[in-house]
C-alpha atoms as a PDB file:
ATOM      1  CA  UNK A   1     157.612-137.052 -72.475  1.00  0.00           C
ATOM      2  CA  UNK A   2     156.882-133.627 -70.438  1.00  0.00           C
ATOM      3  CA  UNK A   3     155.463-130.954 -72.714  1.00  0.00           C
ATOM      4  CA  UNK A   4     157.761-127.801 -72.346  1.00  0.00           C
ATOM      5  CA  UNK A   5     154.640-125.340 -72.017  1.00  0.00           C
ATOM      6  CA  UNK A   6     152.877-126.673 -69.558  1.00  0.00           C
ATOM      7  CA  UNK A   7     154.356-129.609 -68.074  1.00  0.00           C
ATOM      8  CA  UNK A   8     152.277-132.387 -69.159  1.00  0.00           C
ATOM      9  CA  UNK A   9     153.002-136.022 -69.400  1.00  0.00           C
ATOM     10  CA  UNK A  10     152.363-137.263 -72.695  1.00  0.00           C
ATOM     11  CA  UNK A  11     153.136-140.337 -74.422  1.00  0.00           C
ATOM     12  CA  UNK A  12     156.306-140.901 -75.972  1.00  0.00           C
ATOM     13  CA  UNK A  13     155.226-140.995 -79.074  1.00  0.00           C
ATOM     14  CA  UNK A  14     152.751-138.055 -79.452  1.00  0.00           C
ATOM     15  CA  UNK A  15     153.291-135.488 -82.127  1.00  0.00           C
ATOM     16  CA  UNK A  16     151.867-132.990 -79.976  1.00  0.00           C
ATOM     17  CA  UNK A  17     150.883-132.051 -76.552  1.00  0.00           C
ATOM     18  CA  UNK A  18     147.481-133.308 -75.385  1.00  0.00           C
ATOM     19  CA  UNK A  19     146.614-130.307 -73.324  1.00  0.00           C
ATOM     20  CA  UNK A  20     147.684-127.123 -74.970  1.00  0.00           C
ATOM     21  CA  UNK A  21     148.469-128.565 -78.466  1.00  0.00           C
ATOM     22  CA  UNK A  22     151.953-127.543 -78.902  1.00  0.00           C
ATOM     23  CA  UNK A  23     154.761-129.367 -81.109  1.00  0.00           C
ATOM     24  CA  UNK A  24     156.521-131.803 -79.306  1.00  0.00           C
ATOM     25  CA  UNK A  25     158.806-132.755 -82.135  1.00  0.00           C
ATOM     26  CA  UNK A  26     160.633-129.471 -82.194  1.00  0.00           C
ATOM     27  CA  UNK A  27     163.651-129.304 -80.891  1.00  0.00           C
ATOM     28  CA  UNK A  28     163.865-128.085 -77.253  1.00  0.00           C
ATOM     29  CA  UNK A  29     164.883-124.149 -76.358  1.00  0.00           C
ATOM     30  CA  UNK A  30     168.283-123.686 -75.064  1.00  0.00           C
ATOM     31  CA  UNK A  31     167.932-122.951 -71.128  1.00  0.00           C
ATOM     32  CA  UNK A  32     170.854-121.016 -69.182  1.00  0.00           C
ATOM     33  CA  UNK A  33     171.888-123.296 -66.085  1.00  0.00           C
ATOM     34  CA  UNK A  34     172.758-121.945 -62.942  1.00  0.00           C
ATOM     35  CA  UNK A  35     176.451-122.665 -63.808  1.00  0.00           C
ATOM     36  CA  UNK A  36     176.146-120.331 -66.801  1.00  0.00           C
ATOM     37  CA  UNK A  37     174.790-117.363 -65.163  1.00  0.00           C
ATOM     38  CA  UNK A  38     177.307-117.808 -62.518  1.00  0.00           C
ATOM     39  CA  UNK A  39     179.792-117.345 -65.434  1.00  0.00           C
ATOM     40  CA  UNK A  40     178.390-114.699 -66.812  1.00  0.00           C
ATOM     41  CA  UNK A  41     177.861-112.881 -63.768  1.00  0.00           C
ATOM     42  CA  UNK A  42     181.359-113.549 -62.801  1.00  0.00           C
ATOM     43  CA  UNK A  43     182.653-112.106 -66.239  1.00  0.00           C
ATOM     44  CA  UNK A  44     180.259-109.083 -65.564  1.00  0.00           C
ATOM     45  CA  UNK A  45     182.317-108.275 -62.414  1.00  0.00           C
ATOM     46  CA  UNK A  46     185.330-108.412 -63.084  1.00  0.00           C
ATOM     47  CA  UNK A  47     185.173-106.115 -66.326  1.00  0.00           C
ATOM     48  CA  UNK A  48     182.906-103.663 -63.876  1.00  0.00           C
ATOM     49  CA  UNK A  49     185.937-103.903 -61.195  1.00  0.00           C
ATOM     50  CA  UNK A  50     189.039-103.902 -64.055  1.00  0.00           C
ATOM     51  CA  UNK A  51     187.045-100.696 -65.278  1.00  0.00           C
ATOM     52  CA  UNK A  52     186.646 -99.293 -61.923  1.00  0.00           C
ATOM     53  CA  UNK A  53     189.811 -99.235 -61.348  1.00  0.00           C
ATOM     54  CA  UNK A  54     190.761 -97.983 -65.001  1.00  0.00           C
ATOM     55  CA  UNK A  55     188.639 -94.872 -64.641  1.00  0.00           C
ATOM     56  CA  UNK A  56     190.493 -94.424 -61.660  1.00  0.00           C
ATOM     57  CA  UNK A  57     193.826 -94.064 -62.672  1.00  0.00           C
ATOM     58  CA  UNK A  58     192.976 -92.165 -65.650  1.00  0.00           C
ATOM     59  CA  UNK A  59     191.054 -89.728 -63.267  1.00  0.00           C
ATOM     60  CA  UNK A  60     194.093 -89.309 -61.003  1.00  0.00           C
ATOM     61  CA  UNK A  61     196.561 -88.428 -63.443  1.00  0.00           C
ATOM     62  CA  UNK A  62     193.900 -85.033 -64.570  1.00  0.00           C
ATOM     63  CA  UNK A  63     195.465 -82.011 -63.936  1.00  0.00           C
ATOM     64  CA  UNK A  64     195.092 -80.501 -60.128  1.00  0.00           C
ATOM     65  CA  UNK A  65     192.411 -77.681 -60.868  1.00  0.00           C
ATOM     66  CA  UNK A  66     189.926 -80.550 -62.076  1.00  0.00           C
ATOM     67  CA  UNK A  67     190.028 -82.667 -59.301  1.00  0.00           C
ATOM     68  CA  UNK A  68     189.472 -80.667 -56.635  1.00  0.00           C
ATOM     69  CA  UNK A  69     187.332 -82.161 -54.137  1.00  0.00           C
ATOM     70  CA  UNK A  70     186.204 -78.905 -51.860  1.00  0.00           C
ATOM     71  CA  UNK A  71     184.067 -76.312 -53.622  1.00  0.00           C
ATOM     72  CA  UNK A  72     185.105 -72.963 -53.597  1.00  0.00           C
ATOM     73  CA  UNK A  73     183.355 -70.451 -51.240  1.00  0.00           C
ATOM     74  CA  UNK A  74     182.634 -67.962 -53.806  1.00  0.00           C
ATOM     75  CA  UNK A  75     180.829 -70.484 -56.031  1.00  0.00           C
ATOM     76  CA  UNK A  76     178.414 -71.394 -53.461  1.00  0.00           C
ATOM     77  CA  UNK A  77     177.890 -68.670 -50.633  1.00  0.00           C
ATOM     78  CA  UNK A  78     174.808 -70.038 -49.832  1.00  0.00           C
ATOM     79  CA  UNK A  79     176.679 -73.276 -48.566  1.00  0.00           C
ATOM     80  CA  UNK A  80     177.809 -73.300 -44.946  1.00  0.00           C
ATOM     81  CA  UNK A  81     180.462 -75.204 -43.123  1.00  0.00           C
END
């Protein structure tokens, strides 16, 4: 049995680690496999992407004087084309 601190063999019937004393009898920690953080990265995406594109249509449909995309001379005169 492979401690789950350190990595060392120790007999299958040992209470506890013989190099760094830990509890061998407890049960193991849960540990994400690649195939879950595939999932969850996949999940991740595709809300960032279905929001994405939801922002965007809700931005579109603002009226004109908000979405202009050119500022206006008088606001910066300091700017030069």
């Amino acid at each position: 049995m492979k401690c789950i601190v350190c990595q060392t063999e120790n007999k299958d019937t040992a209470k506890n680690c013989r190099k760094c004393g830990v509890n061998l009898q407890m049960e193991p920690l849960w540990r994400p496999t690649w195939r879950w953080h595939l999932k969850v990265l996949g999940i991740i995406y595709a809300v960032l992407i279905v929001a994405y594109f939801a922002i965007s249509q809700f931005l579109s449909r603002i009226p004109p004087p908000y979405r202009m995309r050119e500022i206006p001379k008088d606001v910066t005169p300091w700017l030069k084309k």
